[in-house]
C-alpha atoms as a PDB file:
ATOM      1  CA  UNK A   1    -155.183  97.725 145.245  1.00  0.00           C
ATOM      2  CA  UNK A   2    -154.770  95.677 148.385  1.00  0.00           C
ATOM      3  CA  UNK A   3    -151.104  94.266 147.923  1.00  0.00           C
ATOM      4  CA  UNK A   4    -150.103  95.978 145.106  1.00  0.00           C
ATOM      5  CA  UNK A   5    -147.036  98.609 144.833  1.00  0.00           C
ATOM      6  CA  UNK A   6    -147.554 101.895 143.046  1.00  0.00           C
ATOM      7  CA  UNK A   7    -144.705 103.681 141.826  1.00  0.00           C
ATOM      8  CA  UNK A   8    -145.760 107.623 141.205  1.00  0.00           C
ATOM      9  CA  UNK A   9    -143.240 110.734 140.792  1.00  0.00           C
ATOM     10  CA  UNK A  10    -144.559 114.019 141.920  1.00  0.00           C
ATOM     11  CA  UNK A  11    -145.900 113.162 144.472  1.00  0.00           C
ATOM     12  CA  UNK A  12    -145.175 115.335 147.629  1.00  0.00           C
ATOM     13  CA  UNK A  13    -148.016 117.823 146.663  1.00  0.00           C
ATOM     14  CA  UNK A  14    -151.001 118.264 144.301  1.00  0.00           C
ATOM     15  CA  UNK A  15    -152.836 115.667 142.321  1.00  0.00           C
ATOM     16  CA  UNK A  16    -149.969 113.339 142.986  1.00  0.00           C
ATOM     17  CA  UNK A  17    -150.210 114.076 146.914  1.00  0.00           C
ATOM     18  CA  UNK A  18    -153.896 113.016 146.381  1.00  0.00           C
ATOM     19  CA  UNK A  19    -153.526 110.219 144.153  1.00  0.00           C
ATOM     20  CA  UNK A  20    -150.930 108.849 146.323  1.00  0.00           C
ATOM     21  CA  UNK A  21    -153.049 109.148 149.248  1.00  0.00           C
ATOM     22  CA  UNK A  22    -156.255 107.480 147.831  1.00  0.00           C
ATOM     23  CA  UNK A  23    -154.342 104.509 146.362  1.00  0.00           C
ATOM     24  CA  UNK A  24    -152.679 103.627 149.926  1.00  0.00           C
ATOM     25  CA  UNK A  25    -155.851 104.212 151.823  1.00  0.00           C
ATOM     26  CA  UNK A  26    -156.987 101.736 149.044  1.00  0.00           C
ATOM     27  CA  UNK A  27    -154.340  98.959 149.801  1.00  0.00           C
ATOM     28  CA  UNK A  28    -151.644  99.957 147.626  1.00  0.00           C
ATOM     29  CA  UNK A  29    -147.818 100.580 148.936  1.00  0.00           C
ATOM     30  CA  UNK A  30    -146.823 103.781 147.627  1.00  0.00           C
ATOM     31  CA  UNK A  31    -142.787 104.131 146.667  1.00  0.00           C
ATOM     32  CA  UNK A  32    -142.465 107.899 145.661  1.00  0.00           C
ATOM     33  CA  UNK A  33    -139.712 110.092 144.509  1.00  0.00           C
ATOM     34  CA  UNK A  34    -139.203 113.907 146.309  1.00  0.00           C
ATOM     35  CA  UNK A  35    -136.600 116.376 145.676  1.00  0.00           C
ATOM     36  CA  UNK A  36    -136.871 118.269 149.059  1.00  0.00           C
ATOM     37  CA  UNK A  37    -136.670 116.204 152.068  1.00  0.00           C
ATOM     38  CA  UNK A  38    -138.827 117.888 153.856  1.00  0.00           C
ATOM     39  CA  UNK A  39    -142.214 117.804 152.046  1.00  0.00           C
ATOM     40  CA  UNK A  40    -140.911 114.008 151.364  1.00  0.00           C
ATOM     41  CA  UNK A  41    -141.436 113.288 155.118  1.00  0.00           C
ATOM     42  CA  UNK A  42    -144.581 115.347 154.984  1.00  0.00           C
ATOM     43  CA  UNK A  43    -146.376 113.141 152.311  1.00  0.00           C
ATOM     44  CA  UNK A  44    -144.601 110.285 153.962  1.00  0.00           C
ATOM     45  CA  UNK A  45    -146.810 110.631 157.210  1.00  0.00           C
ATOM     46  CA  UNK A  46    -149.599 111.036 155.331  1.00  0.00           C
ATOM     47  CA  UNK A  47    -149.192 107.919 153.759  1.00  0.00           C
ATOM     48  CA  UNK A  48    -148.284 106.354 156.656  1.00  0.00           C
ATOM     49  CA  UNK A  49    -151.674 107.378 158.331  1.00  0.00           C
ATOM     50  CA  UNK A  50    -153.827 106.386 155.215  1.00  0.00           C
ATOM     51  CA  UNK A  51    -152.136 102.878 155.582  1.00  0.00           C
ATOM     52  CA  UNK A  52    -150.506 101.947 158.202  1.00  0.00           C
ATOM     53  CA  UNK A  53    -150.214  98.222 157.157  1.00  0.00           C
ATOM     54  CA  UNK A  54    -147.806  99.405 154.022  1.00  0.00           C
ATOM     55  CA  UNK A  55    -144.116  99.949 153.979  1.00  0.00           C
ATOM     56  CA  UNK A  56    -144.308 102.624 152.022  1.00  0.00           C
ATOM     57  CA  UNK A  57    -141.220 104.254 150.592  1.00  0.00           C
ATOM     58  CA  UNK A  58    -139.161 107.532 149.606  1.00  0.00           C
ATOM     59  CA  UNK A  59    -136.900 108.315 146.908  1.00  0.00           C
ATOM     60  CA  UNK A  60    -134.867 111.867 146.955  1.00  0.00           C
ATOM     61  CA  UNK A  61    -133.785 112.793 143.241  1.00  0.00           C
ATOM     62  CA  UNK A  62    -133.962 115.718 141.240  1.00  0.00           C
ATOM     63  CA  UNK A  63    -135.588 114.386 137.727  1.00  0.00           C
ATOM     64  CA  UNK A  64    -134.559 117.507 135.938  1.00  0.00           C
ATOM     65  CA  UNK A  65    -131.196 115.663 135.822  1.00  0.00           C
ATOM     66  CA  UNK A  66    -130.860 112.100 133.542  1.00  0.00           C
ATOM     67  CA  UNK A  67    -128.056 110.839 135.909  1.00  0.00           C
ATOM     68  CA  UNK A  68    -130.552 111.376 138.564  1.00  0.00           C
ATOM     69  CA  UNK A  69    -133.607 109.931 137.087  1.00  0.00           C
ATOM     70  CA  UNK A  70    -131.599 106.805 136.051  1.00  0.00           C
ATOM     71  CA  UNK A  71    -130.091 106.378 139.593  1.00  0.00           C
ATOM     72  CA  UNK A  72    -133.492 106.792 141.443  1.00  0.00           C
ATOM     73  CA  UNK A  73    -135.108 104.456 138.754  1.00  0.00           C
ATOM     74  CA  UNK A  74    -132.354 101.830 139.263  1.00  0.00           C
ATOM     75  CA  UNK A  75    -132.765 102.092 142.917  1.00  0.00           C
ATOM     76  CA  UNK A  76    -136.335 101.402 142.073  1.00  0.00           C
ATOM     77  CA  UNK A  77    -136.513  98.926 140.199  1.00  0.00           C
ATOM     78  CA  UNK A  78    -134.961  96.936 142.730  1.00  0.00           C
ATOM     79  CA  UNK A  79    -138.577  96.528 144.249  1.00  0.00           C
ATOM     80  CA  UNK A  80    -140.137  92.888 144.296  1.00  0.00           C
ATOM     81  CA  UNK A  81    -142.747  93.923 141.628  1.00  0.00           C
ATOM     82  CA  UNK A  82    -144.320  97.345 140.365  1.00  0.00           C
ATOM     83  CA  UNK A  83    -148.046  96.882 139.517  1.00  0.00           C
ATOM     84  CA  UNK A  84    -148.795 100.818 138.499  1.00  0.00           C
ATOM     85  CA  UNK A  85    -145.951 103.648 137.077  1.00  0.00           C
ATOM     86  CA  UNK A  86    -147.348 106.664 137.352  1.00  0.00           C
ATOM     87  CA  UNK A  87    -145.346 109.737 136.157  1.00  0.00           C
ATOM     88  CA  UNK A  88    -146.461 112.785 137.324  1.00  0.00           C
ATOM     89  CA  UNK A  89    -143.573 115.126 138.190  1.00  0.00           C
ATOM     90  CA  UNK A  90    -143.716 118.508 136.111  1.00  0.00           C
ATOM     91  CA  UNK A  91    -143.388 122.220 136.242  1.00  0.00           C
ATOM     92  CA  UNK A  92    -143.622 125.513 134.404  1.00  0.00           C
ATOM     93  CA  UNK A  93    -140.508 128.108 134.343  1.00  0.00           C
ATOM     94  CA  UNK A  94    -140.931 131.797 133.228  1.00  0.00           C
ATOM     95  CA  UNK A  95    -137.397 131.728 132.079  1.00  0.00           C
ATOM     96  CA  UNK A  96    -135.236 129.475 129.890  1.00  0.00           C
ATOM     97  CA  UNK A  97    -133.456 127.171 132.336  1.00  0.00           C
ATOM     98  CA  UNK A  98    -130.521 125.047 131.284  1.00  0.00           C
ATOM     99  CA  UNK A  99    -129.465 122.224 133.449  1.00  0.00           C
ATOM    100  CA  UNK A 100    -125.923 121.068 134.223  1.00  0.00           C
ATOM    101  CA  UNK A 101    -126.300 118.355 131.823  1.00  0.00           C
ATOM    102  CA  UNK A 102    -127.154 120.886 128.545  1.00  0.00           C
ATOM    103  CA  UNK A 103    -130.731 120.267 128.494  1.00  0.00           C
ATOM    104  CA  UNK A 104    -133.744 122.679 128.801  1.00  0.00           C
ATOM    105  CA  UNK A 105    -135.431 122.319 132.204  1.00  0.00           C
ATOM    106  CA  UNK A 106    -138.974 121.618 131.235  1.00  0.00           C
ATOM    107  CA  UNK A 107    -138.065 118.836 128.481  1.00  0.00           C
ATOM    108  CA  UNK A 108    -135.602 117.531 130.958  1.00  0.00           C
ATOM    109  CA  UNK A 109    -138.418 117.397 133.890  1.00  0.00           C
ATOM    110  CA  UNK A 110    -141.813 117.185 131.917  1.00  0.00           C
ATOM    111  CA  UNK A 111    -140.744 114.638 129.384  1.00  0.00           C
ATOM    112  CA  UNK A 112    -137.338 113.252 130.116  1.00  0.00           C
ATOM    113  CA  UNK A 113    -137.987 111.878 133.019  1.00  0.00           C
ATOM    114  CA  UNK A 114    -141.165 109.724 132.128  1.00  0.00           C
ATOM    115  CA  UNK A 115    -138.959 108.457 129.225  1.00  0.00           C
ATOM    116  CA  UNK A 116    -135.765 107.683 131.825  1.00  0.00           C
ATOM    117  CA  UNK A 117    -137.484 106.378 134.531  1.00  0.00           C
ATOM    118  CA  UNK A 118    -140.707 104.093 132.652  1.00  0.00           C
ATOM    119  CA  UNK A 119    -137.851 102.960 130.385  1.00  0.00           C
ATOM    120  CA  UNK A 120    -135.494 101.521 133.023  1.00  0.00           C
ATOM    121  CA  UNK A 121    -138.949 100.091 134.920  1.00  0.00           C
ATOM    122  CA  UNK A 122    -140.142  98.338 131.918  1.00  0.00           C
ATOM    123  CA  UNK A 123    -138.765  94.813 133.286  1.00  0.00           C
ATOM    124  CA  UNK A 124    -139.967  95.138 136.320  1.00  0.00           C
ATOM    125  CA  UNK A 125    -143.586  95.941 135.201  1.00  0.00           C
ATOM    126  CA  UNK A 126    -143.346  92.919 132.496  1.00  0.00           C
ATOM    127  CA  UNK A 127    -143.085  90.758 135.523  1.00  0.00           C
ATOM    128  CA  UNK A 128    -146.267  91.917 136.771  1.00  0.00           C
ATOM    129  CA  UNK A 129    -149.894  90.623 134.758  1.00  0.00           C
ATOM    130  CA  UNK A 130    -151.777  93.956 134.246  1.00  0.00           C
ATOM    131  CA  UNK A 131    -149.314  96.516 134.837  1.00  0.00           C
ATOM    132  CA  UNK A 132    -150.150  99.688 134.336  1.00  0.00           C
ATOM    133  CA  UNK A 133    -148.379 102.983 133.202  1.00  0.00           C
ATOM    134  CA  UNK A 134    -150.300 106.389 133.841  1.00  0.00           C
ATOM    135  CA  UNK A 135    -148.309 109.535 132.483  1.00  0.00           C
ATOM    136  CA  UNK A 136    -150.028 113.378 133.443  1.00  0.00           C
ATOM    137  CA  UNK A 137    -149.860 115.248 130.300  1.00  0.00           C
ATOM    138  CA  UNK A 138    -152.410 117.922 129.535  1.00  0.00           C
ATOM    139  CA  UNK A 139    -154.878 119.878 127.371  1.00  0.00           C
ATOM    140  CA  UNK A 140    -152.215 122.665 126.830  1.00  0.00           C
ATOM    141  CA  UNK A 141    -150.896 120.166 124.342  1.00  0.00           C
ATOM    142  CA  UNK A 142    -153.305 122.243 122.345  1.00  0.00           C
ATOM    143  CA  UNK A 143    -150.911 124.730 122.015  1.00  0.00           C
ATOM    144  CA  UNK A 144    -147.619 122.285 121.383  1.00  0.00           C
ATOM    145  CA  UNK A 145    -145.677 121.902 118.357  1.00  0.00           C
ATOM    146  CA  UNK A 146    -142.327 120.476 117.916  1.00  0.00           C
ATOM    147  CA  UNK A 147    -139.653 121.789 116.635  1.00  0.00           C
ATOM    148  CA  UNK A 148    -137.207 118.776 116.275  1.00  0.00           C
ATOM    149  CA  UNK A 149    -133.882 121.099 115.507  1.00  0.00           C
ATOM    150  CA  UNK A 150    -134.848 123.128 118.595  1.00  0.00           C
ATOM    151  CA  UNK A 151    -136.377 120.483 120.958  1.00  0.00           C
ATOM    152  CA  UNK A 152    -134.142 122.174 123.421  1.00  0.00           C
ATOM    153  CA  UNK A 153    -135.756 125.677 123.003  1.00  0.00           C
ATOM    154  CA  UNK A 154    -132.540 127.414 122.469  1.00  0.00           C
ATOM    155  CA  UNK A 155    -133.620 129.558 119.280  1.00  0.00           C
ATOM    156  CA  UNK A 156    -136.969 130.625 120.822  1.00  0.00           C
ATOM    157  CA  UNK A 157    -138.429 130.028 124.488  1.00  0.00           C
ATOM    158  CA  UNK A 158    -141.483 130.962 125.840  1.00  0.00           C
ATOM    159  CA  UNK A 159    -142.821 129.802 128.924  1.00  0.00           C
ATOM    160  CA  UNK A 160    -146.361 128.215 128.017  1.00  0.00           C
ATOM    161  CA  UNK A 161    -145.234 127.434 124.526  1.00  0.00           C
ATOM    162  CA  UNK A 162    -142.382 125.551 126.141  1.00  0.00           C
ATOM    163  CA  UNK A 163    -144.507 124.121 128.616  1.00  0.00           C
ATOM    164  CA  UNK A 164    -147.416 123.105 126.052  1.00  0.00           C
ATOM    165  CA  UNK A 165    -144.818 121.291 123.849  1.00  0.00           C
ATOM    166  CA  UNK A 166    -143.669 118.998 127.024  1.00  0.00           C
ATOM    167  CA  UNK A 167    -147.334 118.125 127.568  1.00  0.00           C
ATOM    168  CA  UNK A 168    -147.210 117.012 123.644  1.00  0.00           C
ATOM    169  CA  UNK A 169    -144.650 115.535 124.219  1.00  0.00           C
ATOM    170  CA  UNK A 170    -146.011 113.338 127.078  1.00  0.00           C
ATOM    171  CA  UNK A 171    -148.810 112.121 124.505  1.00  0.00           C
ATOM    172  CA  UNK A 172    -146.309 111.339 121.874  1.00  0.00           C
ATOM    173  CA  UNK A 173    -144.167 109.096 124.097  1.00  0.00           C
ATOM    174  CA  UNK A 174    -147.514 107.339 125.272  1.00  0.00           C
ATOM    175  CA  UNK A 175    -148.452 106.276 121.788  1.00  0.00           C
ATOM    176  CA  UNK A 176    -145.229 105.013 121.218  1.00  0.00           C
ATOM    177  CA  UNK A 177    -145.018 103.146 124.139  1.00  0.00           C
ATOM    178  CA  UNK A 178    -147.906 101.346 123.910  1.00  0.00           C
ATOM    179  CA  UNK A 179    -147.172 100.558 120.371  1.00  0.00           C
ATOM    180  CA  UNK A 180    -143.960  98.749 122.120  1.00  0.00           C
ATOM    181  CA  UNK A 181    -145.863  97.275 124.988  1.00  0.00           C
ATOM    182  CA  UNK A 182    -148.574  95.733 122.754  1.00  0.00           C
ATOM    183  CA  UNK A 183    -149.204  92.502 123.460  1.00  0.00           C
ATOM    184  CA  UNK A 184    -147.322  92.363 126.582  1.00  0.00           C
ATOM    185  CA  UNK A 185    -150.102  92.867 128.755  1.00  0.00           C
ATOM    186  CA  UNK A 186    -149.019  96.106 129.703  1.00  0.00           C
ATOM    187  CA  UNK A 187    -151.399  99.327 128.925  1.00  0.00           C
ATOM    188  CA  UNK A 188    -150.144 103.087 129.099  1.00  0.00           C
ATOM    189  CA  UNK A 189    -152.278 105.981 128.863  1.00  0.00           C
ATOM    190  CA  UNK A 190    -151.834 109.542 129.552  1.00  0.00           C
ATOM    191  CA  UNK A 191    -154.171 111.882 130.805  1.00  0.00           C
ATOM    192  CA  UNK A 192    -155.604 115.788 131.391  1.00  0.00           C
ATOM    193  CA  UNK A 193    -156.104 115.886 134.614  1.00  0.00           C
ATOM    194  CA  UNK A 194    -157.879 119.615 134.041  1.00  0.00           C
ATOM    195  CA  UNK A 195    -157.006 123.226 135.515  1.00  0.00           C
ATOM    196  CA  UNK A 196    -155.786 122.428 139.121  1.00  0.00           C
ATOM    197  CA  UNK A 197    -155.839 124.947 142.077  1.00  0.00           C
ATOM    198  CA  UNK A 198    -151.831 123.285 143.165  1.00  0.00           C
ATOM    199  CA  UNK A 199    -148.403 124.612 143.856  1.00  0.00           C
ATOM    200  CA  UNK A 200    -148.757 124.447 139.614  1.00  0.00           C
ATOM    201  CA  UNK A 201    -146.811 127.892 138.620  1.00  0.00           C
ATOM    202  CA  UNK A 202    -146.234 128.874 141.845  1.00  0.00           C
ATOM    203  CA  UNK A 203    -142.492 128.957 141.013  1.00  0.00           C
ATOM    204  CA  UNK A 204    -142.388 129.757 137.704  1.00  0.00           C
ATOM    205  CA  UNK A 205    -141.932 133.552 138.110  1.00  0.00           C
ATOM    206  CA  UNK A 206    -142.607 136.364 135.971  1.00  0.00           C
ATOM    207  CA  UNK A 207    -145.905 137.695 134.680  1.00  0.00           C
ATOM    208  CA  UNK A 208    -146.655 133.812 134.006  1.00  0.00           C
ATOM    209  CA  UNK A 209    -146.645 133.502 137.780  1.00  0.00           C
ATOM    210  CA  UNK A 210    -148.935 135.939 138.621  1.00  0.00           C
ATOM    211  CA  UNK A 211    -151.670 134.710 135.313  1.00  0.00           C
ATOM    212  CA  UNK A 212    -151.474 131.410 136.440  1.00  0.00           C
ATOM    213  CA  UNK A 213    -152.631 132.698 139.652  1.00  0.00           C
ATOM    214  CA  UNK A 214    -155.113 134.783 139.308  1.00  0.00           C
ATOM    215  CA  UNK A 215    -156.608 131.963 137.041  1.00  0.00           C
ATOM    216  CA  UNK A 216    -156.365 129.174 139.721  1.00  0.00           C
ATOM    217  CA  UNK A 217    -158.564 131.617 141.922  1.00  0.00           C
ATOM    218  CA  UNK A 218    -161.146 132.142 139.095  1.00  0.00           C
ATOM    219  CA  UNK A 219    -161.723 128.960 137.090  1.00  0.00           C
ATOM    220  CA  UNK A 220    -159.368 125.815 139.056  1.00  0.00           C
ATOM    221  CA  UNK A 221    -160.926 122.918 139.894  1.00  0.00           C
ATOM    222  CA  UNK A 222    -160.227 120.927 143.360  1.00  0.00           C
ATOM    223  CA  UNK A 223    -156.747 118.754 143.977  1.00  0.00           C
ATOM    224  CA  UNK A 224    -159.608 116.175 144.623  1.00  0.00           C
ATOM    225  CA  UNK A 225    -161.155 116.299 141.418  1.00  0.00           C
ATOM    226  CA  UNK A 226    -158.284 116.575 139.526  1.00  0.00           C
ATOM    227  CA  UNK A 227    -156.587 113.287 140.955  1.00  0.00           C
ATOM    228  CA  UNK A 228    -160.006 111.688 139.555  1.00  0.00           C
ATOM    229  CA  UNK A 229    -158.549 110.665 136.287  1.00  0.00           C
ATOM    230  CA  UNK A 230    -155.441 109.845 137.438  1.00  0.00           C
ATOM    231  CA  UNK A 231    -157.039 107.193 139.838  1.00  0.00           C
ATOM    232  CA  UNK A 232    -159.158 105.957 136.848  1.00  0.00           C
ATOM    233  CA  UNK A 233    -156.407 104.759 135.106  1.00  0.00           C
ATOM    234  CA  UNK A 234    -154.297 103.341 138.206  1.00  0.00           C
ATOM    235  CA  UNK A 235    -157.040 101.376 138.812  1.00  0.00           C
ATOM    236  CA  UNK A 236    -160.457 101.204 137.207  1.00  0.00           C
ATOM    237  CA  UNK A 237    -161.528  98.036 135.455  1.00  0.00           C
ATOM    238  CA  UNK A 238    -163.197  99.501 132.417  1.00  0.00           C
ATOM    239  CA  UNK A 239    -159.401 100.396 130.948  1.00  0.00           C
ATOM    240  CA  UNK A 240    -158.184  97.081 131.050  1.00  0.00           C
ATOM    241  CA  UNK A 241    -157.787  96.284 127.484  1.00  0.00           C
ATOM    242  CA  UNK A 242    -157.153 100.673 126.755  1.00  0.00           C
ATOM    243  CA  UNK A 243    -153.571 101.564 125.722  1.00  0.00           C
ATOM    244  CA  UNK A 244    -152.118 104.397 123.943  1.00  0.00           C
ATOM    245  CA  UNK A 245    -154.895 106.762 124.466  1.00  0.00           C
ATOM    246  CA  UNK A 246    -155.548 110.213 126.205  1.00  0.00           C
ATOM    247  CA  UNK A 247    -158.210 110.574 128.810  1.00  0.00           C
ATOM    248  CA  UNK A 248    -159.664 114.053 130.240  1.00  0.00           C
ATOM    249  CA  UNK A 249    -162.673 113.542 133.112  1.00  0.00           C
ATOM    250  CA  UNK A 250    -161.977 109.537 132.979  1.00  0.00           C
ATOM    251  CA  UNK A 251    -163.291 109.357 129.019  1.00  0.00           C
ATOM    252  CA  UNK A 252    -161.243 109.293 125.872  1.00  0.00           C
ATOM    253  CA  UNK A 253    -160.531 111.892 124.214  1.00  0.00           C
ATOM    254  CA  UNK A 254    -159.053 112.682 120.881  1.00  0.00           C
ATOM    255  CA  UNK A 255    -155.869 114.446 121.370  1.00  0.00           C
ATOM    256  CA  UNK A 256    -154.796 117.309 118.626  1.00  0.00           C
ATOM    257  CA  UNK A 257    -153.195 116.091 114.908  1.00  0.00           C
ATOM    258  CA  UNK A 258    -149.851 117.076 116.697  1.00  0.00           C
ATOM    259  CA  UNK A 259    -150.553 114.763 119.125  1.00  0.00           C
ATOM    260  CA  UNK A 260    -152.012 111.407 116.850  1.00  0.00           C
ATOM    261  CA  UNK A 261    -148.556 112.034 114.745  1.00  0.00           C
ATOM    262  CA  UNK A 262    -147.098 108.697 114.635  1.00  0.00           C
ATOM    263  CA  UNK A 263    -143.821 109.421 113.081  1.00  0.00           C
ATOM    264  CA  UNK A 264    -143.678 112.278 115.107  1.00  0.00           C
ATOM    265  CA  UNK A 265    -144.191 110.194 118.255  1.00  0.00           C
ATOM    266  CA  UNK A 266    -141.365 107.749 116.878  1.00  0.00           C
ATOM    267  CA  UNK A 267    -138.748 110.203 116.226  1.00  0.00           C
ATOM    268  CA  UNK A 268    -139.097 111.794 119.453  1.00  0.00           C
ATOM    269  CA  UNK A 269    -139.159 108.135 120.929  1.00  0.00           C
ATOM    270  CA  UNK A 270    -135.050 108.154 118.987  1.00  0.00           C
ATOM    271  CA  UNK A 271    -134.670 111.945 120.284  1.00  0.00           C
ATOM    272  CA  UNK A 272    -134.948 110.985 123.686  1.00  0.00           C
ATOM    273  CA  UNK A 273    -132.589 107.672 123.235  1.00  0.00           C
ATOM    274  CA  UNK A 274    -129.613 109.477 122.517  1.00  0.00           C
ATOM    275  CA  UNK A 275    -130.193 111.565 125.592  1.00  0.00           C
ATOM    276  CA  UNK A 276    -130.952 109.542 127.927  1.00  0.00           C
ATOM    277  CA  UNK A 277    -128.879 106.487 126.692  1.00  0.00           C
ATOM    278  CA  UNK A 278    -132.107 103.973 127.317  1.00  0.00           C
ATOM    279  CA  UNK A 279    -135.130 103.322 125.502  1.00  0.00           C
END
């Protein structure tokens, strides 16, 4: 990774903390986006002590807002190449949130801003041979189904269910891109990166708060090994020639029906261009 520039979102704690941290004390420059500026200078220094040689940079944005995702991703791609795009900003909300743009807080965060930001990156990462794009998704996709008149979750939300359809979601838009990356030399995969003891749910209130906690403290892996997968597909050479596919404990797995829907995964790809205006 010596020399090469990793983009990653979600990065100020977690499995993107770690990731972040392994890749720079691996070679890589690290360009990150935060929301808090705070915990930005916290990873910062952190990155700064796993590489020192690296100019490694900070984006604030809030990615549950498009305007925000496409500014940070413009300011972005103004970087002299991108080798590895890894999205990994996400959360889980008790509640129904609606941002100041109309849109439901966990599409807006857990999907719409993979589709925003890889979209308006694309160029830059077709400049670079071997690019890579690594998305988190999950194995609560298990639970996911789309509802393409309510993709907004305005007739019926529910926290996992909400959450479980953005981690479909994240599949979806995989297969699709790859389809449109193929033969570019470009590969994107998504991944499960397992249960996680993380700030995951932390914030999301409610009786989901307190589940999600008292099942981090019985059955959640380490940050450490949780990262693993992530770091697989950043930079392993056994996933070269691999695109479009999901990957739990660095091996492929076969996602749900949901997930392997192809016309599904194009009509969400359409979905998400009228939102977002790119794509």
């Amino acid at each position: 990774m010596k020399g090469k520039t990793v983009v990653i979102t979600g990065a100020t704690s977690g499995i993107g903390e770690i990731a972040a941290i392994h890749l720079a004390k691996q070679g890589a420059r690290i360009v990150f986006t935060a929301r808090d500026r705070k915990r930005a200078d916290a990873t910062l220094a952190k990155l700064n002590k796993a590489n020192a040689a690296a100019s490694h940079a900070v984006h604030l944005a809030d990615l549950s807002l498009i305007a925000e995702q496409k500014r940070v991703a413009a300011d972005i791609a103004r970087e002299p190449r991108i080798d590895v795009l890894i999205n990994n900003a996400g959360a889980l909300f008790n509640r129904r949130i609606e941002t100041s743009e109309g849109l439901e807080m966990t599409f807006a965060l857990n999907h719409m801003s993979f589709f925003t930001i890889t979209n308006i990156l694309l160029p830059r990462l077709k400049e670079t041979p071997g690019a890579r794009i690594v998305s988190t998704s999950s194995r609560a996709h298990r639970r996911g189904k789309l509802d393409f008149s309510d993709l907004q979750s305005r007739k019926d939300f529910q926290g996992f269910r909400t959450y479980s359809n953005s981690k479909l979601c994240n599949i979806l838009f995989t297969r699709a891109l790859a389809k449109r990356l193929a033969g570019t030399g470009i590969i994107a995969n998504c991944l499960h990166p397992g249960f996680v003891a993380t700030r995951f749910g932390d914030q999301s209130g409610g009786f989901l708060q307190y589940v999600v906690a008292i099942a981090k403290s019985l059955i959640a892996i380490s940050e450490e090994d949780g990262a693993k997968t992530i770091l697989h597909l950043a930079t392993s050479p056994d996933v070269t020639s691999v695109s479009g596919e999901y990957f739990s404990e660095c091996k492929v797995e076969v996602p749900t029906v949901e997930a392997r829907n192809d016309a599904d995964a194009e009509r969400l790809w359409q979905e998400s261009v009228k939102i977002a205006g790119v794509g």
